[in-house]
N, C-alpha and C. Protein backbone atom coordinates (compact mmCIF):
# COMPACT_ATOMS: atom_id res chain seq x y z
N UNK A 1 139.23 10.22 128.47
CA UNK A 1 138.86 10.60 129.82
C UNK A 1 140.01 11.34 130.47
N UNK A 2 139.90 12.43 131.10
CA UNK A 2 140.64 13.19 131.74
C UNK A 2 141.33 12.55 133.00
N UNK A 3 142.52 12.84 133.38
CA UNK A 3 143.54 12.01 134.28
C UNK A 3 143.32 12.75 135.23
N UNK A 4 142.99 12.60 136.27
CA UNK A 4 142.21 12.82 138.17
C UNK A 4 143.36 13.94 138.39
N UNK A 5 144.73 14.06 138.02
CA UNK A 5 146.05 14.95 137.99
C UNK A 5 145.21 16.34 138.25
N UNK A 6 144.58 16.01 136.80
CA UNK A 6 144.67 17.59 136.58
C UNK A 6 143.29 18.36 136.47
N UNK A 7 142.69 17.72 137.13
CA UNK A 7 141.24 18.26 137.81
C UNK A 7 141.28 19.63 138.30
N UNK A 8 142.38 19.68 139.18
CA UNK A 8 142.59 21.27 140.36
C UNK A 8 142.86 21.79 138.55
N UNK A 9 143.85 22.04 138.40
CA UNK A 9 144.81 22.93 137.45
C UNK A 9 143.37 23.73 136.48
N UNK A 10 142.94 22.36 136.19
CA UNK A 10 141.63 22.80 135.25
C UNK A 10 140.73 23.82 135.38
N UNK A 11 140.15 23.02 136.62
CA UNK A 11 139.28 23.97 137.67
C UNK A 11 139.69 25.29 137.70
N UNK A 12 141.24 25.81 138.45
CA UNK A 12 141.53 27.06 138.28
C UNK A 12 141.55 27.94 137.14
N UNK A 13 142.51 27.06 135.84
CA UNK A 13 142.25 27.65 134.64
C UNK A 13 140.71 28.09 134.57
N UNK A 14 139.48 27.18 134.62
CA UNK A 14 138.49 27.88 134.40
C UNK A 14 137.66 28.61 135.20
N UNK A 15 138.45 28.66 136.45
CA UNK A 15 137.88 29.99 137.25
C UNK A 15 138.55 30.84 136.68
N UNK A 16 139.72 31.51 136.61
CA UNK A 16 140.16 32.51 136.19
C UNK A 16 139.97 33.25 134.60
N UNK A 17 139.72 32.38 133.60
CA UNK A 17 138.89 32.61 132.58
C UNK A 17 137.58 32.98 132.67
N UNK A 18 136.61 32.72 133.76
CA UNK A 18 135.13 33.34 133.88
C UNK A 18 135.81 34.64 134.84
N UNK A 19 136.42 34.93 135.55
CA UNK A 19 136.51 36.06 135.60
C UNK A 19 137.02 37.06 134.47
N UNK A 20 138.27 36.62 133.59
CA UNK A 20 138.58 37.73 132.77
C UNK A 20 137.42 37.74 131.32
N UNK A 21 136.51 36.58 131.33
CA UNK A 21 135.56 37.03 130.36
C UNK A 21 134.56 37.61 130.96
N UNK A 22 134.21 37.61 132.12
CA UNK A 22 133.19 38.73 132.78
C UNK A 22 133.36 40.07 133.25
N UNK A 23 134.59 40.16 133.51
CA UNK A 23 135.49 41.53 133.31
C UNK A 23 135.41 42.32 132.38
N UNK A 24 135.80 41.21 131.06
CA UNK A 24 135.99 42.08 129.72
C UNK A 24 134.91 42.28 129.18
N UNK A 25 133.81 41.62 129.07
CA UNK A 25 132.20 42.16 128.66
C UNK A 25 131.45 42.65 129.32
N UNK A 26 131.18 42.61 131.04
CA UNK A 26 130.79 42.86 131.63
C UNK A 26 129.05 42.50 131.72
N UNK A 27 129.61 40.98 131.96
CA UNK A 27 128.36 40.14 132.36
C UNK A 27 128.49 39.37 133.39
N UNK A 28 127.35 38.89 133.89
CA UNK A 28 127.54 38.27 135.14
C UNK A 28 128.15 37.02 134.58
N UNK A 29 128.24 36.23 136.15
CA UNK A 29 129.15 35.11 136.13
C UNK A 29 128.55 33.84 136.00
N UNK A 30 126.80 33.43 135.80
CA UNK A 30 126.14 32.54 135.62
C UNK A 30 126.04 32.48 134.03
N UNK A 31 126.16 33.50 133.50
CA UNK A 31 126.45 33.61 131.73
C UNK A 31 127.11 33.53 130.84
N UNK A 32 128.65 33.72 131.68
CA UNK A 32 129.82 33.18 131.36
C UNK A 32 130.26 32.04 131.61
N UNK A 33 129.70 31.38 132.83
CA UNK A 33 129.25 30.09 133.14
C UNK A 33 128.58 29.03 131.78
N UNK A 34 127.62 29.45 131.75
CA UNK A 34 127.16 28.84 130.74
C UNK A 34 127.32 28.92 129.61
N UNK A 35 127.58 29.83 129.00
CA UNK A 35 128.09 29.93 127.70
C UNK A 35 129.46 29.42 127.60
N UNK A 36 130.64 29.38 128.74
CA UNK A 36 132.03 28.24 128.39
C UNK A 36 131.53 27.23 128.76
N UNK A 37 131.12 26.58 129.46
CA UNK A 37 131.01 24.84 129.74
C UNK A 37 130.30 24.60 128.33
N UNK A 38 129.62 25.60 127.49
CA UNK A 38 129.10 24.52 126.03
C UNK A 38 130.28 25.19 124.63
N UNK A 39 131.52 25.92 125.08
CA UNK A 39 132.38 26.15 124.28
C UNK A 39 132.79 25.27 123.76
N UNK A 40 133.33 25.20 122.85
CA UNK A 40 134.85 23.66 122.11
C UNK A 40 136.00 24.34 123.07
N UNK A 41 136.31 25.46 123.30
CA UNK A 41 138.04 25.66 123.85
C UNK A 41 137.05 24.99 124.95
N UNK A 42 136.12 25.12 126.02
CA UNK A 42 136.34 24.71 127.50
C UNK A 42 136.47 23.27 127.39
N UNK A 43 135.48 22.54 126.38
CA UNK A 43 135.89 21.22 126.10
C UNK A 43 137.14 20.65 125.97
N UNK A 44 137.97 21.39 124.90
CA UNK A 44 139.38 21.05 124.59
C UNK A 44 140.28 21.13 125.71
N UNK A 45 139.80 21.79 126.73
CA UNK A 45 140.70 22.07 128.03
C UNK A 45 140.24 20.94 129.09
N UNK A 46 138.97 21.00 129.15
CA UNK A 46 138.47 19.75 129.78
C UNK A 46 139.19 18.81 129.74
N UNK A 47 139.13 18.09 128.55
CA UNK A 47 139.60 16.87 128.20
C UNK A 47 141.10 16.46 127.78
N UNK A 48 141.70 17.67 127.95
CA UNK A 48 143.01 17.62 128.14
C UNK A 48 143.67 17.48 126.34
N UNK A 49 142.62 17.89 125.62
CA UNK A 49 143.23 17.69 124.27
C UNK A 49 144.39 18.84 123.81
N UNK A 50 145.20 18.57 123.14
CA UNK A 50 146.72 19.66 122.79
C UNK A 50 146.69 19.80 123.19
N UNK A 51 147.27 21.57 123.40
CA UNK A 51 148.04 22.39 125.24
C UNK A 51 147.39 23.07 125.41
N UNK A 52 145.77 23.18 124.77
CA UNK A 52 144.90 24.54 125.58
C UNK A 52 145.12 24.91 126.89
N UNK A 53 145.48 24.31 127.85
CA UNK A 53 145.33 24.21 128.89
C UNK A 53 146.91 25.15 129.34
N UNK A 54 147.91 25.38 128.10
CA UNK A 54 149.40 26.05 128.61
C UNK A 54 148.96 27.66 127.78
N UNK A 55 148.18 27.60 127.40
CA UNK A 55 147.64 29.02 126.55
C UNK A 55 147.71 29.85 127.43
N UNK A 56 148.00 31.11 127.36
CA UNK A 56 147.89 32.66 128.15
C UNK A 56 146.28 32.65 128.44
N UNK A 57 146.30 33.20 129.15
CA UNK A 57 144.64 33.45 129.82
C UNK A 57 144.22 34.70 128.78
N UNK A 58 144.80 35.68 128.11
CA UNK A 58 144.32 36.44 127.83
C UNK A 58 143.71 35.08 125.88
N UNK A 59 144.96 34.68 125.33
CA UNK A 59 144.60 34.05 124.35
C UNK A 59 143.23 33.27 124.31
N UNK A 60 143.09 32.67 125.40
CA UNK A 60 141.77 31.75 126.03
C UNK A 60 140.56 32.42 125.65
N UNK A 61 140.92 33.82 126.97
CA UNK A 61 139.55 34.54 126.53
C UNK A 61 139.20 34.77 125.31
N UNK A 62 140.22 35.43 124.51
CA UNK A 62 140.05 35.75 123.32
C UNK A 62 139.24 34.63 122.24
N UNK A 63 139.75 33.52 122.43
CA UNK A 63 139.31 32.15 121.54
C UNK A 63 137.71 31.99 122.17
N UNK A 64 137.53 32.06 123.51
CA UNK A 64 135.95 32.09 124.00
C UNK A 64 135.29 33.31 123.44
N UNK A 65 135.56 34.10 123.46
CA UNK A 65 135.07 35.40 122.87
C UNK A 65 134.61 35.13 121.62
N UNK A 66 135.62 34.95 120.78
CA UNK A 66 135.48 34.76 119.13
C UNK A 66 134.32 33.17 119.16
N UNK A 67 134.38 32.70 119.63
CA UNK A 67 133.83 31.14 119.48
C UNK A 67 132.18 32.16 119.81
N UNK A 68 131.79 32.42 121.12
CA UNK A 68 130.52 32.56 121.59
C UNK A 68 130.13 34.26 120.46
N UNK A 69 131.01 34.59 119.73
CA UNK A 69 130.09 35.54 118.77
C UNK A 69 130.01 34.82 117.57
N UNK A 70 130.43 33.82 116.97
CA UNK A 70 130.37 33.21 116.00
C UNK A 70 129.13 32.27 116.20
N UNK A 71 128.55 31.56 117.62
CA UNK A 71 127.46 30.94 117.77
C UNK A 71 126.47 31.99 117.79
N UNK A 72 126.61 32.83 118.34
CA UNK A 72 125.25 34.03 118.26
C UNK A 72 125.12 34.98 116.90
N UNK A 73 126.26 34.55 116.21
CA UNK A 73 126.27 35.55 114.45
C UNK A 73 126.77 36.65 114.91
C-alpha cells in the first residue's frame, strides 16, 4: 500500500506524463487517461515499487509508449 507522503508527488508525476504523452501522439487526454491508469509503469509508480517514480519524464513516456504498442501489437 502506498504511503499518504507521496500521493501529491504521484499525482503530479502523472499529470505531467498525460500531458507529454498527449503532446507526443496527439490524442486527447481521456485516452491517455485510460490507457496509463491500466499501464504496469503507472502501476509501478502508483505503488511506489523501485524508483519509477525518480525516472526523467521523457524515459516514462517512452516506457508508456512502448508498453501501450506492445498491448495493441
Amino acid at each position: 500500500m502506498q504511503d499518504e507522503k507521496y500521493k501529491i508527488p504521484v499525482a503530479g508525476i502523472c499529470h505531467i506524463l498525460y500531458q507529454n504523452v498527449e503532446a507526443k501522439l496527439g490524442v486527447n487526454a481521456e485516452c491517455v487517461y485510460q490507457a496509463f491508469t491500466e499501464n504496469d509503469v503507472y502501476q509501478l509508480i502508483r505503488d511506489g515499487v523501485s524508483d519509477m517514480h525518480c525516472m526523467s519524464d521523457e524515459y516514462l513516456v517512452h516506457e508508456l509508449i512502448n508498453e501501450q504498442k506492445e498491448v495493441n501489437g
